[in-house]
Protein backbone atom coordinates (compact mmCIF):
# COMPACT_ATOMS: atom_id res chain seq x y z
CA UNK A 1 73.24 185.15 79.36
CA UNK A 2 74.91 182.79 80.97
CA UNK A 3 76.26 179.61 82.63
CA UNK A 4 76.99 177.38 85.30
CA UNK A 5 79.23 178.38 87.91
CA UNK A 6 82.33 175.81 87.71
CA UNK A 7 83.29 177.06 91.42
CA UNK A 8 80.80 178.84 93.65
CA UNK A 9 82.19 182.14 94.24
CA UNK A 10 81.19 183.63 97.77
CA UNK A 11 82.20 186.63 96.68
CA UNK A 12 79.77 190.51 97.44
CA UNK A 13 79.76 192.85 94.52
CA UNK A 14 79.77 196.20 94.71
CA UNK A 15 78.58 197.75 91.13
CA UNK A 16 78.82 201.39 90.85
CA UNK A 17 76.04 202.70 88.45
CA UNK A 18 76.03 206.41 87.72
CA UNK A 19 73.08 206.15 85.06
CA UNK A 20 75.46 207.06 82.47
CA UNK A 21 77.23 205.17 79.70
CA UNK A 22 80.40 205.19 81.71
CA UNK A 23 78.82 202.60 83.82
CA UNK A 24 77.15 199.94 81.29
CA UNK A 25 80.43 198.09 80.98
CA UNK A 26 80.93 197.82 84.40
CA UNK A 27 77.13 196.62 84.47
CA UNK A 28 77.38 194.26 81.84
CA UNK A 29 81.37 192.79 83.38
CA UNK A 30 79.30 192.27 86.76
CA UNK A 31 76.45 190.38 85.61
CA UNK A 32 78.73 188.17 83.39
CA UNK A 33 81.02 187.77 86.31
CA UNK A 34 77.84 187.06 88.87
CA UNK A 35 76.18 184.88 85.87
CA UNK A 36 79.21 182.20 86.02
CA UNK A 37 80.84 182.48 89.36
CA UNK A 38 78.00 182.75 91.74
CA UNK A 39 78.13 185.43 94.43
CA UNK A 40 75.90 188.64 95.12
CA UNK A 41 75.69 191.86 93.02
CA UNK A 42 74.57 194.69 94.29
CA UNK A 43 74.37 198.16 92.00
CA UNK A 44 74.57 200.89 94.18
CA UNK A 45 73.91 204.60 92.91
CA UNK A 46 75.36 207.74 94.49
CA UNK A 47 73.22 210.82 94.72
CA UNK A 48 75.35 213.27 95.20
CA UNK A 49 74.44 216.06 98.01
CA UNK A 50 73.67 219.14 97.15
CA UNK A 51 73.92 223.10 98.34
CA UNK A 52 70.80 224.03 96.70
CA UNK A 53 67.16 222.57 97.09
CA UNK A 54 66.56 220.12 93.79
CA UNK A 55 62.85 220.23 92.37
CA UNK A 56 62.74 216.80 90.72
CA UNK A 57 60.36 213.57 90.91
CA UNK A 58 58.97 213.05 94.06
CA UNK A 59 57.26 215.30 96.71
CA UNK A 60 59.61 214.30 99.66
CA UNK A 61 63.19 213.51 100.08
CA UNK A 62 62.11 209.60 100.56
CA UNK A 63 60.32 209.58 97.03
CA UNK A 64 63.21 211.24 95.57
CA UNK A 65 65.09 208.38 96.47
CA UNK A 66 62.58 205.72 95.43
CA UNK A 67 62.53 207.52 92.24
CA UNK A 68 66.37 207.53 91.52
CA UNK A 69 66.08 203.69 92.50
CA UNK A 70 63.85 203.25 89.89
CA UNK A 71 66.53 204.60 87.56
CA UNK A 72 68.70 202.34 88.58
CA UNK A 73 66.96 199.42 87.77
CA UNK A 74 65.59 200.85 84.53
CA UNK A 75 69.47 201.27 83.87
CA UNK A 76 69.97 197.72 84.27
CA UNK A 77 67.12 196.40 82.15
CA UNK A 78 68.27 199.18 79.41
CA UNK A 79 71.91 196.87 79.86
CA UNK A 80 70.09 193.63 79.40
CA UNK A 81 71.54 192.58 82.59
CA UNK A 82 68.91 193.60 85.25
CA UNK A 83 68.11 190.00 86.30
CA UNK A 84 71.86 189.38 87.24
CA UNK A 85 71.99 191.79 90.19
CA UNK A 86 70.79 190.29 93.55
CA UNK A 87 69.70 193.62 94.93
CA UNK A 88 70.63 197.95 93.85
CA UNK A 89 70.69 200.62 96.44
CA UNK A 90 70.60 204.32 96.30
CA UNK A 91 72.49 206.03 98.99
CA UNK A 92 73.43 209.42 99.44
CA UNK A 93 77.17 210.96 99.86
CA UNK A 94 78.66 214.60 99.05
CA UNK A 95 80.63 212.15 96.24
CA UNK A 96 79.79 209.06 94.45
CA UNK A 97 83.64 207.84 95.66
CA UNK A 98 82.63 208.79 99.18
CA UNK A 99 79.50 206.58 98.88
CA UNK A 100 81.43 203.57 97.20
CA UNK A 101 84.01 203.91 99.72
CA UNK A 102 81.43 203.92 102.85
CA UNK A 103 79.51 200.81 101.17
CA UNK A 104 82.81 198.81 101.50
CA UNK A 105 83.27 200.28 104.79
CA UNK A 106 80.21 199.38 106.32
CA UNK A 107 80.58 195.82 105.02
CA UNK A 108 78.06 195.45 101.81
CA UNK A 109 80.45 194.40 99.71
CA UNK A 110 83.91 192.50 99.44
CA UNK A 111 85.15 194.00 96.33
CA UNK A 112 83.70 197.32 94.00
CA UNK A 113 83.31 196.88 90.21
CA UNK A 114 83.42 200.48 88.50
CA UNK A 115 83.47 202.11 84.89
CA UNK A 116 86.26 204.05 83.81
CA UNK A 117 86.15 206.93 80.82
CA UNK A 118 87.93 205.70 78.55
CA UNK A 119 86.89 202.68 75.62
CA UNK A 120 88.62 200.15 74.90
CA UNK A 121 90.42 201.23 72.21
CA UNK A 122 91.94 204.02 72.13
CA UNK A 123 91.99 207.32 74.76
CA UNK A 124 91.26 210.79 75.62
CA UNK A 125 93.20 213.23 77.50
CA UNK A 126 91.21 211.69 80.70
CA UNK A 127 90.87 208.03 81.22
CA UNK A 128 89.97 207.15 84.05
CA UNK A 129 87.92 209.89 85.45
CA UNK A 130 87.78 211.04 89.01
CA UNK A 131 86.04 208.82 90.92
CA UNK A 132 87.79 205.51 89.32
CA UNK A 133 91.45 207.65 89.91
CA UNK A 134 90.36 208.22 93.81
CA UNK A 135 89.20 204.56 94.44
CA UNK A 136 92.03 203.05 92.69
CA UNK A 137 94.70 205.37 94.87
CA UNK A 138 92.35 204.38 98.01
CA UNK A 139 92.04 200.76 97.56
CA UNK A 140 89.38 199.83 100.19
CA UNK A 141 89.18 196.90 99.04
CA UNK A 142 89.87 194.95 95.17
CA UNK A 143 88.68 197.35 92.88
CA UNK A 144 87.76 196.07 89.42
CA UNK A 145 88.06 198.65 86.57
CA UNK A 146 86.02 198.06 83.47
CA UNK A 147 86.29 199.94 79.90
CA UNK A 148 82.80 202.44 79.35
CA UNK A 149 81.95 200.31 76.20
CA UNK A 150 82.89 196.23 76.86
CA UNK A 151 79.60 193.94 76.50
CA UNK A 152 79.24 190.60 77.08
CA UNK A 153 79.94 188.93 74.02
CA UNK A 154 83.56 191.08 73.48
CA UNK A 155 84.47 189.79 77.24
CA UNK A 156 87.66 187.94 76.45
CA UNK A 157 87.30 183.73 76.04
CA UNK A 158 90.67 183.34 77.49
CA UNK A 159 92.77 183.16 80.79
CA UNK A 160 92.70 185.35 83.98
CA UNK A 161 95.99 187.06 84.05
CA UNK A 162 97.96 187.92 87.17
CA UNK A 163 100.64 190.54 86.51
CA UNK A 164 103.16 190.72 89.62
CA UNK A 165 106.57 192.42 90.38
CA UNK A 166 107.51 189.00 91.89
CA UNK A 167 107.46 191.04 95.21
CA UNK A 168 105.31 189.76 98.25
CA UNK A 169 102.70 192.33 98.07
CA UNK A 170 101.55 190.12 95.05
CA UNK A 171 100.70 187.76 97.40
CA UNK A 172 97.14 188.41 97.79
CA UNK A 173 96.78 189.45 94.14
CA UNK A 174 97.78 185.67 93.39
CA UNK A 175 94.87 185.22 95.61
CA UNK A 176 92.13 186.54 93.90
CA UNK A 177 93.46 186.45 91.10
CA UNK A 178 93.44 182.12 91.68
CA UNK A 179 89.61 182.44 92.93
CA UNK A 180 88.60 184.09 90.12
CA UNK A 181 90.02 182.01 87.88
CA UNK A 182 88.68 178.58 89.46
CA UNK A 183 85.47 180.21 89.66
CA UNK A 184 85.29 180.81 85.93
CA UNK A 185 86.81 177.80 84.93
CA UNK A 186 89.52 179.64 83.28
CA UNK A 187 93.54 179.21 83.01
CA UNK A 188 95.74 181.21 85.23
CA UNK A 189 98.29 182.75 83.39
CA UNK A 190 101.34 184.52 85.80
CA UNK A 191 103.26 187.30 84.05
CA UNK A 192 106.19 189.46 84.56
CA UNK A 193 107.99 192.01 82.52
CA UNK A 194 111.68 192.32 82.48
CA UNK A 195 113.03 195.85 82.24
CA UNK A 196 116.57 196.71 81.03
CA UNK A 197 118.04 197.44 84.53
CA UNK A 198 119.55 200.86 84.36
CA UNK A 199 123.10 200.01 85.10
CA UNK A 200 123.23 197.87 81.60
CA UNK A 201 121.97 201.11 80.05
CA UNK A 202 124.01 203.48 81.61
CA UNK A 203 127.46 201.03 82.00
CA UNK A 204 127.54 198.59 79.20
CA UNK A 205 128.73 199.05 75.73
CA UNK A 206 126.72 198.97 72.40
CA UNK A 207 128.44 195.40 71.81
CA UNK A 208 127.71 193.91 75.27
CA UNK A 209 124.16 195.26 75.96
CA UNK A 210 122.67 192.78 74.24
CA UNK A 211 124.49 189.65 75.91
CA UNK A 212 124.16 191.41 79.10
CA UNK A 213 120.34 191.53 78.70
CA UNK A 214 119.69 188.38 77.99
CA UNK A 215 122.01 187.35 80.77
CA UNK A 216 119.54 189.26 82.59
CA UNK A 217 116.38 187.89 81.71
CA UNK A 218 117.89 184.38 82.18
CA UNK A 219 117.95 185.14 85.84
CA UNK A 220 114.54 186.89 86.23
CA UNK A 221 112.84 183.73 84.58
CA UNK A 222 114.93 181.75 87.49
CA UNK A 223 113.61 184.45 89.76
CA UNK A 224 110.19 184.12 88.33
CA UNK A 225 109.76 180.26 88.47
CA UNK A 226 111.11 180.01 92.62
CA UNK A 227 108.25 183.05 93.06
CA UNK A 228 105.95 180.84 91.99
CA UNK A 229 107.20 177.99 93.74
CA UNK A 230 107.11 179.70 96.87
CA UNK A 231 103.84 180.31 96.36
CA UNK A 232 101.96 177.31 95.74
CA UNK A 233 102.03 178.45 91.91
CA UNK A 234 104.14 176.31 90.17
CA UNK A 235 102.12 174.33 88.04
CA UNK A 236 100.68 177.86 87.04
CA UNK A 237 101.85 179.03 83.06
CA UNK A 238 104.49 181.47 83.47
CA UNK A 239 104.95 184.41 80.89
CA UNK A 240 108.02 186.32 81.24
CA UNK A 241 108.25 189.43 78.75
CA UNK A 242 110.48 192.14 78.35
CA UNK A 243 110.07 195.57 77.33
CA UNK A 244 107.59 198.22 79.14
CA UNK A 245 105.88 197.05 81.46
CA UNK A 246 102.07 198.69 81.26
CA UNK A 247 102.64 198.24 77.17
CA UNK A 248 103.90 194.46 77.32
CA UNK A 249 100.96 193.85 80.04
CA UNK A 250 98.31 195.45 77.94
CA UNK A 251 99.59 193.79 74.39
CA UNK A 252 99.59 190.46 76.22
CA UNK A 253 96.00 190.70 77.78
CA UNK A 254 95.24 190.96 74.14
CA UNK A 255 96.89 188.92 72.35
CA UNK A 256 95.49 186.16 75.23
CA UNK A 257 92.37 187.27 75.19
CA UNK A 258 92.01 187.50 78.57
CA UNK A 259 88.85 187.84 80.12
CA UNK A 260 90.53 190.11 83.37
CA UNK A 261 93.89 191.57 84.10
CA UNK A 262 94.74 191.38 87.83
CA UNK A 263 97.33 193.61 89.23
CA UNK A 264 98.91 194.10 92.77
CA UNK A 265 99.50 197.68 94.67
CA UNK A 266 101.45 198.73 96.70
CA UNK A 267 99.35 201.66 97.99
CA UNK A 268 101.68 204.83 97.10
CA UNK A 269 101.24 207.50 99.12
CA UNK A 270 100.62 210.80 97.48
CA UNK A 271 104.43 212.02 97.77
CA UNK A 272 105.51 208.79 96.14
CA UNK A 273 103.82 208.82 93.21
CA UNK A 274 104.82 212.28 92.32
CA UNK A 275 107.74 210.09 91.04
CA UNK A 276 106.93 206.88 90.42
CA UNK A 277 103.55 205.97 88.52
CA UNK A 278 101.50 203.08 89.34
CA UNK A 279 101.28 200.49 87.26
CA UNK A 280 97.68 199.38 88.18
CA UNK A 281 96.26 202.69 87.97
CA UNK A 282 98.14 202.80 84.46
CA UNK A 283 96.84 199.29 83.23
CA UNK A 284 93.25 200.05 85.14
CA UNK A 285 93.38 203.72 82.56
CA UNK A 286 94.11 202.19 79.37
CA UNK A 287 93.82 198.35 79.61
CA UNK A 288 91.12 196.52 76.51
CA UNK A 289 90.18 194.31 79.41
CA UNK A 290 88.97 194.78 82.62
CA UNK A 291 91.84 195.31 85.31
CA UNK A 292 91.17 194.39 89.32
CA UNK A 293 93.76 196.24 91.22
CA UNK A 294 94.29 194.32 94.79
CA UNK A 295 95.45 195.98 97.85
CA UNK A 296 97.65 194.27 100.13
CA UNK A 297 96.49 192.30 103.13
CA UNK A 298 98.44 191.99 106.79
CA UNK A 299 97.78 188.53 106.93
CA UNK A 300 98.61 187.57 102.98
């Protein structure tokens, strides 16, 4: 399945595989990613503690465990992508997020790849599904999120994307974001969305909303090309849209056919995003590419 690394990627994997179809396009995003940057993959499978005893394969709580492991790999080789992953663990938690989450805890892993509920095209009431929604408000780490039903061959043949607020918890987005993209050989594309501040919406007339606006957007290019500057980004392509910004993000992912969307948080707490929605965990839901949502670092 694959090719050369262009860059070799030091990067640790962390696949979640839950044995389910909500996981084989995470599976089959990780061993393309592994198959052309280099790194380690490791699948890891929760099993989930339980209140009551479980009569399944194997005698003993060890061959219970062997068995699931087993699974796992079966899983893989069912994904054609078996041979991609350096190593796959079973380990047991009272959650699969609570076993992702201690994985990246106890240092097996630098960043988590996981599956999300809904396809690429189109949605259901839930998208992203609990244990995608916890890790992406947790943020242990970068946290790619990967549409149920991607393969290899619908992976996108164009840029990595890095979609910032041109605020400095971007900063380590642009980071990975940069390493990925050397790794794979692939053009770094920087993007930011212009939204009609609310003042020209609330203040200006039907006749000068429109010169206002673009008066507007003027300066957030200006704003946009010094962000870059400042950080070691300017001969990076620059994209500045307007309109929505998880809509204009998602249409532009597209229409580049990107092969992964990264996005900055800011880590909300709980109280602030009763009223303001994230954008990553919004993009990460709905995106037709793969999203990595990067938590800020002290030292970024």
């Amino acid at each position: 399945m694959s090719g050369k690394p262009s860059t070799q990627n030091t990067m640790r994997w962390i696949v979640g595989l839950d044995l389910l179809d909500l996981s084989r396009g995470a599976a089959c995003f990780a061993a393309w990613l592994r198959d052309r940057t280099g790194g380690q993959l490791t699948g890891v499978h929760v099993i989930e503690s339980a209140p009551y005893a479980f009569e399944g394969p194997g005698e003993t709580a060890a061959g219970f465990g062997a068995w699931v492991l087993q699974q796992v790999r079966e899983f893989a080789q069912s994904a054609g992508v078996a041979n991609s992953f350096d190593s796959f663990d079973a380990i047991d938690a009272t959650a699969p997020e609570d076993g992702l989450l201690a994985a990246i805890e106890q240092d097996r892993g630098d960043a988590l790849i996981i599956g999300r509920r809904a396809p690429r095209k189109g949605s259901g009431f839930i998208r992203l599904g609990r244990v995608a929604r916890r890790l992406v408000r947790t943020l242990p780490a970068p946290v790619v999120v990967v549409p149920r039903d991607i393969a290899v061959d619908e992976i996108g043949k164009g840029p990595v994307i890095l979609a910032t607020d041109l605020a400095d918890g971007s900063r380590t987005a642009l980071q990975f974001a940069r390493m990925q993209a050397s790794a794979l050989d692939r053009e770094l594309v920087i993007a930011h969305v212009a939204t009609t501040p609310r003042a020209i919406r609330r203040y200006a007339s039907s006749d000068s909303r429109s010169k206002a606006f673009a008066e507007h957007v003027t300066r957030v290019r200006s704003s946009a090309a010094l962000w870059a500057q400042q950080h070691d980004a300017g001969d990076v392509r620059l994209e500045v849209i307007t309109g929505t910004v998880a809509a204009e993000l998602r249409a532009l992912a597209a229409a580049e056919e990107a092969c992964l969307l990264v996005v900055g948080s800011r880590r909300l707490s709980i109280a602030t995003r009763t009223f303001l929605s994230s954008v990553g965990s919004e993009l990460a839901a709905s995106s037709p590419v793969a999203v990595a949502v990067v938590p800020p670092r002290d030292d970024a």
